[in-house]
C-alpha atoms as a PDB file:
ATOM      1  CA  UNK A   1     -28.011  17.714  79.567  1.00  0.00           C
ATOM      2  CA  UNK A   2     -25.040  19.689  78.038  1.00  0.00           C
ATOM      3  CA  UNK A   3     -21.972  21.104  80.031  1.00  0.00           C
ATOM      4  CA  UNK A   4     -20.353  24.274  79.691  1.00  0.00           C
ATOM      5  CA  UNK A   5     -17.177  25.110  81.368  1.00  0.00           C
ATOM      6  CA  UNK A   6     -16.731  27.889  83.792  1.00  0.00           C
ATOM      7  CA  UNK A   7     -13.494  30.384  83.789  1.00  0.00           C
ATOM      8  CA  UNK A   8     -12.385  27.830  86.726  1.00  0.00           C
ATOM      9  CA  UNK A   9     -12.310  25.209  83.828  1.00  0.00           C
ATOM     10  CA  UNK A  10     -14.960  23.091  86.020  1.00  0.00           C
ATOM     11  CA  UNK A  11     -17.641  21.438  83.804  1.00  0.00           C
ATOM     12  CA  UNK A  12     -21.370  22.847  84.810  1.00  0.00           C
ATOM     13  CA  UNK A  13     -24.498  21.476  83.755  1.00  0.00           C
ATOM     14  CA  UNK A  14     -26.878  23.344  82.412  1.00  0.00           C
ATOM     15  CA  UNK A  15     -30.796  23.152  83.128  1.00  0.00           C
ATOM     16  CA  UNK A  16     -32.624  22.124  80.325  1.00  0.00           C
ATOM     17  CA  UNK A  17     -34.628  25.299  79.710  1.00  0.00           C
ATOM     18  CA  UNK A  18     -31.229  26.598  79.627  1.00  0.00           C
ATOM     19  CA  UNK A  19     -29.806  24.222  76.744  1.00  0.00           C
ATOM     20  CA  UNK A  20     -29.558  26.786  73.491  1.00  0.00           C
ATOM     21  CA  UNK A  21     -32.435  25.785  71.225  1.00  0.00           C
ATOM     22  CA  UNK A  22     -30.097  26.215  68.122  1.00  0.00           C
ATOM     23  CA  UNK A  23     -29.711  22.618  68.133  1.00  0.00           C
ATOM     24  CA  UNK A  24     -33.026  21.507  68.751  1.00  0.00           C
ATOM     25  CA  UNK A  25     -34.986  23.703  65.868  1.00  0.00           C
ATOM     26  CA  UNK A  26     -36.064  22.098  62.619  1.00  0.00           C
ATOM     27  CA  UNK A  27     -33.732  22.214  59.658  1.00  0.00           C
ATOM     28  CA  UNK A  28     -33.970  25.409  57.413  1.00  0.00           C
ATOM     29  CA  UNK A  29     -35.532  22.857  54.156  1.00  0.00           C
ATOM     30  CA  UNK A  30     -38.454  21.763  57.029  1.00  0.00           C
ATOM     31  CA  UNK A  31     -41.411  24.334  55.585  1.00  0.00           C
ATOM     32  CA  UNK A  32     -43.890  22.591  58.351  1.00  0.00           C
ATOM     33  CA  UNK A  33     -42.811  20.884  61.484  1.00  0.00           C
ATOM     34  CA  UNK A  34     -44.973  18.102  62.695  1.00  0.00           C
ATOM     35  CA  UNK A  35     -47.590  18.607  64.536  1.00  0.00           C
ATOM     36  CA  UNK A  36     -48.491  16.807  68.254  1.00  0.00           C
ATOM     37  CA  UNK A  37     -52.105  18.226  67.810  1.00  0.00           C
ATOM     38  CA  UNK A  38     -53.322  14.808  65.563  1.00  0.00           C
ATOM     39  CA  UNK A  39     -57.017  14.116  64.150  1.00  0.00           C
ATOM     40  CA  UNK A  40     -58.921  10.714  65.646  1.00  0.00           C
ATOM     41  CA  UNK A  41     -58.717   7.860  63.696  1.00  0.00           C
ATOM     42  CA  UNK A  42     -62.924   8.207  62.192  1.00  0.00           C
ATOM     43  CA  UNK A  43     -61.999  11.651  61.292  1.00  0.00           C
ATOM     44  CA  UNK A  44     -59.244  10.601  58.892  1.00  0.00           C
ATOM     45  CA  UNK A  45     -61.427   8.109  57.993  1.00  0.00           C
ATOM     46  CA  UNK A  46     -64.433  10.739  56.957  1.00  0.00           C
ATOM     47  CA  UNK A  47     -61.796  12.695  54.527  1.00  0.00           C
ATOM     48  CA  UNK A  48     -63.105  12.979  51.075  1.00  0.00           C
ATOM     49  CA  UNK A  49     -60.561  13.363  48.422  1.00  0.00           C
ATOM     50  CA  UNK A  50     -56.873  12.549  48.287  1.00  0.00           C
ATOM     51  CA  UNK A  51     -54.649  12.976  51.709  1.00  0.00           C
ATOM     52  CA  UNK A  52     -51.254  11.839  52.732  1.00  0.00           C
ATOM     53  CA  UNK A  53     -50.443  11.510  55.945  1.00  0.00           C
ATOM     54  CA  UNK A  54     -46.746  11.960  57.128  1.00  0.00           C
ATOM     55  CA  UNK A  55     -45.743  10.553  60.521  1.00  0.00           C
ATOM     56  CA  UNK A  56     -42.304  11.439  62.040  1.00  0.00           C
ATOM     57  CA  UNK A  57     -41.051  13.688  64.801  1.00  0.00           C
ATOM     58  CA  UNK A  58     -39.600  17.440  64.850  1.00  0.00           C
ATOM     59  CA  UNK A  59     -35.961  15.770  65.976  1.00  0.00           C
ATOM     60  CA  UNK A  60     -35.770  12.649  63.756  1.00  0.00           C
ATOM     61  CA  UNK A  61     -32.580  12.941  61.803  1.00  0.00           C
ATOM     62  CA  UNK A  62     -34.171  10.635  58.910  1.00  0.00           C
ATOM     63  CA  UNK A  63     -36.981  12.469  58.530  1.00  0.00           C
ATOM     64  CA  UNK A  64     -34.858  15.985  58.279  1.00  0.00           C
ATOM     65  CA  UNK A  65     -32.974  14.273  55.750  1.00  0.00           C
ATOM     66  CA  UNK A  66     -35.907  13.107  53.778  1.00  0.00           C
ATOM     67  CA  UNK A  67     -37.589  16.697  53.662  1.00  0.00           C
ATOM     68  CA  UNK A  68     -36.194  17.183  50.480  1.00  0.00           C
ATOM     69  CA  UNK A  69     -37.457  14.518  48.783  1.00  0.00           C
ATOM     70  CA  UNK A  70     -40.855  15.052  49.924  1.00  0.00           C
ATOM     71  CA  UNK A  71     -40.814  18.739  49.537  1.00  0.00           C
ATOM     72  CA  UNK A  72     -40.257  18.039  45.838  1.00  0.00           C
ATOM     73  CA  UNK A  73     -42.705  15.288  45.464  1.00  0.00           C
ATOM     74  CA  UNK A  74     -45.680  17.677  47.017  1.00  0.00           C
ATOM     75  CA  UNK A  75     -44.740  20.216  44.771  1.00  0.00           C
ATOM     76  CA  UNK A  76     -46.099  18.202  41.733  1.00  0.00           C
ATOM     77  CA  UNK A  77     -49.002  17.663  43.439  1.00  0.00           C
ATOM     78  CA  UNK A  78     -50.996  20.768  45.441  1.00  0.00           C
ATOM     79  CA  UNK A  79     -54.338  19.493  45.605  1.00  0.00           C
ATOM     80  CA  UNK A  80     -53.327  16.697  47.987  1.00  0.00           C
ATOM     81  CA  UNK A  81     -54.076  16.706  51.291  1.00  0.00           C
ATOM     82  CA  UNK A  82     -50.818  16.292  53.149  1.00  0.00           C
ATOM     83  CA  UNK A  83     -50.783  16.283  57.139  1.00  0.00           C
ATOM     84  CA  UNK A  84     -47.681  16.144  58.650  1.00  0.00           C
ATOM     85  CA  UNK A  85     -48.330  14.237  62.065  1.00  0.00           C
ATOM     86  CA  UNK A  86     -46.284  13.920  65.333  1.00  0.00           C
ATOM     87  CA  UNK A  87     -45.495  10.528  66.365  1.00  0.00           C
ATOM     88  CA  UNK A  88     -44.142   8.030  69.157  1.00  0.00           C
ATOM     89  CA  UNK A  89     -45.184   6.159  71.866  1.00  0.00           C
ATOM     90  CA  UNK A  90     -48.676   6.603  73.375  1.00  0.00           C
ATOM     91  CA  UNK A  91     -49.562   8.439  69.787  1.00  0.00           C
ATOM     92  CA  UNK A  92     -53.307   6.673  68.868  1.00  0.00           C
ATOM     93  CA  UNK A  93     -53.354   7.510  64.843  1.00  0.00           C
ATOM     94  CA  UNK A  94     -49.394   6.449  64.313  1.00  0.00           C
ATOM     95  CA  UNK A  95     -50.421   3.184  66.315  1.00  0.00           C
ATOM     96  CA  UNK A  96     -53.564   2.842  64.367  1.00  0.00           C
ATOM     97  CA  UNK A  97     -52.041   2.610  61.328  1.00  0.00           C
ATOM     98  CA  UNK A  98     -48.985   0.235  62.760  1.00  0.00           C
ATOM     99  CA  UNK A  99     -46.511   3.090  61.605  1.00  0.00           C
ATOM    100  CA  UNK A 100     -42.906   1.355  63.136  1.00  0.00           C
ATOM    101  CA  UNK A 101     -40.815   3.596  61.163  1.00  0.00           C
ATOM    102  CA  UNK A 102     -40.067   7.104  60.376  1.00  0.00           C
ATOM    103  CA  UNK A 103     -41.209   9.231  58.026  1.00  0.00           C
ATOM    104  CA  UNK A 104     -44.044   6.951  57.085  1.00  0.00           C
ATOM    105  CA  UNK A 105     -46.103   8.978  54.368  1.00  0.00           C
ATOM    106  CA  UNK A 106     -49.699   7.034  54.028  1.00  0.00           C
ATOM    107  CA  UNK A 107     -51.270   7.652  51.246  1.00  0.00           C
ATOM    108  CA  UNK A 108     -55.153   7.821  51.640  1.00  0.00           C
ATOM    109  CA  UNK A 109     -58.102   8.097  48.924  1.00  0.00           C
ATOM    110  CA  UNK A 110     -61.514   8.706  50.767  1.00  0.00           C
ATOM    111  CA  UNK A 111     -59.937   8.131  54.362  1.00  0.00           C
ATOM    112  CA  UNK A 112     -58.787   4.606  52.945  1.00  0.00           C
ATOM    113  CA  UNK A 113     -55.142   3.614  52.698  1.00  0.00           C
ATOM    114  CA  UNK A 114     -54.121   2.685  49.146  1.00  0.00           C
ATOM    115  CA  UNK A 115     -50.655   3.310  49.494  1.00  0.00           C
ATOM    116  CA  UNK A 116     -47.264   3.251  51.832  1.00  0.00           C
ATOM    117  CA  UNK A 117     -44.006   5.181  51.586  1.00  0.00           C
ATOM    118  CA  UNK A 118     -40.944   4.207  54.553  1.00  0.00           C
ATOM    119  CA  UNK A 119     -38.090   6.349  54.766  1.00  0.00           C
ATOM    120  CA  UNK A 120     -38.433   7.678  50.982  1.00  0.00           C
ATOM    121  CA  UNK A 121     -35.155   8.285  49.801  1.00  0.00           C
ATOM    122  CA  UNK A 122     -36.068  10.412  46.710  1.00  0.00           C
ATOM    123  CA  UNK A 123     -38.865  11.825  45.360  1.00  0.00           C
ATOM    124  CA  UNK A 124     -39.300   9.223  42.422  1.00  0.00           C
ATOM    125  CA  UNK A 125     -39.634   6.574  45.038  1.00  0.00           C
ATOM    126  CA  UNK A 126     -42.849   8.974  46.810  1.00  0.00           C
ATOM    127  CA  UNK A 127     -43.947   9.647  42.978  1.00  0.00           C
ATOM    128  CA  UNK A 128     -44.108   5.667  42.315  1.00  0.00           C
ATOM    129  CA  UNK A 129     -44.894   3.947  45.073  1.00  0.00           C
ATOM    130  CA  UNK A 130     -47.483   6.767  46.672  1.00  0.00           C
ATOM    131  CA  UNK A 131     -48.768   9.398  44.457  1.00  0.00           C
ATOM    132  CA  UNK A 132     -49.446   6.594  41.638  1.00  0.00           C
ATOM    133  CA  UNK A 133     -51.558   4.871  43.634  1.00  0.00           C
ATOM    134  CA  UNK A 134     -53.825   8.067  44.547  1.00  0.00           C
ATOM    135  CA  UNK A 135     -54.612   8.023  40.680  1.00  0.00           C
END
């Protein structure tokens, strides 16, 4: 809940709906915010073809800071699948694949995991450790 202060210099709360969204958007280097609305588990599993799955949430500070990184990365590599999916508690696919940290970027070939990414801190790091492994 934030305060504001009235001309009475009395601290009032503010409702939530209230609360100025400024600080709750996505930062300006976010193209795609992640999305709540996540595919089963057998559906990932039935994609042909290279896909990366990115789990995080819209108001995680380290994944904001890692958009750059794996803004760059993607660029090299447009044919990729790459689904950026909400997660937290109660989320089935983030559980599913035992994601405990965010942004975990999984990198899948035929709906099987060949590759993991934690908190990438550069895009050399997604290049080598995830990409590489999609052949």
């Amino acid at each position: 809940m934030l305060f504001r202060y009235s001309k009475k210099s009395q601290a009032v709360r503010l409702p939530r709906d209230r609360i100025p969204e400024l600080h709750m958007r996505a930062p300006m280097d976010t193209p795609q915010r992640y999305t709540a609305n996540a595919p089963t588990r057998e559906e990932v599993e039935a994609l042909a073809g290279a896909t990366v799955i990115e789990f995080g949430a819209n108001w995680c500070g380290i994944c904001a800071g890692a958009q750059p990184a794996i803004v760059k990365s993607f660029a090299a590599h447009p044919a990729v699948r790459h689904l950026k999916i909400e997660d937290g508690p109660g989320r089935p696919l983030g559980r599913s694949f035992r994601v405990k940290l965010w942004p975990t970027l999984v990198f899948l070939r035929d709906g099987v995991e060949v590759a993991r990414v934690v908190r990438p801190t550069d895009a050399r790091q997604i290049e080598t450790d995830g990409f590489a492994a999609l052949g």
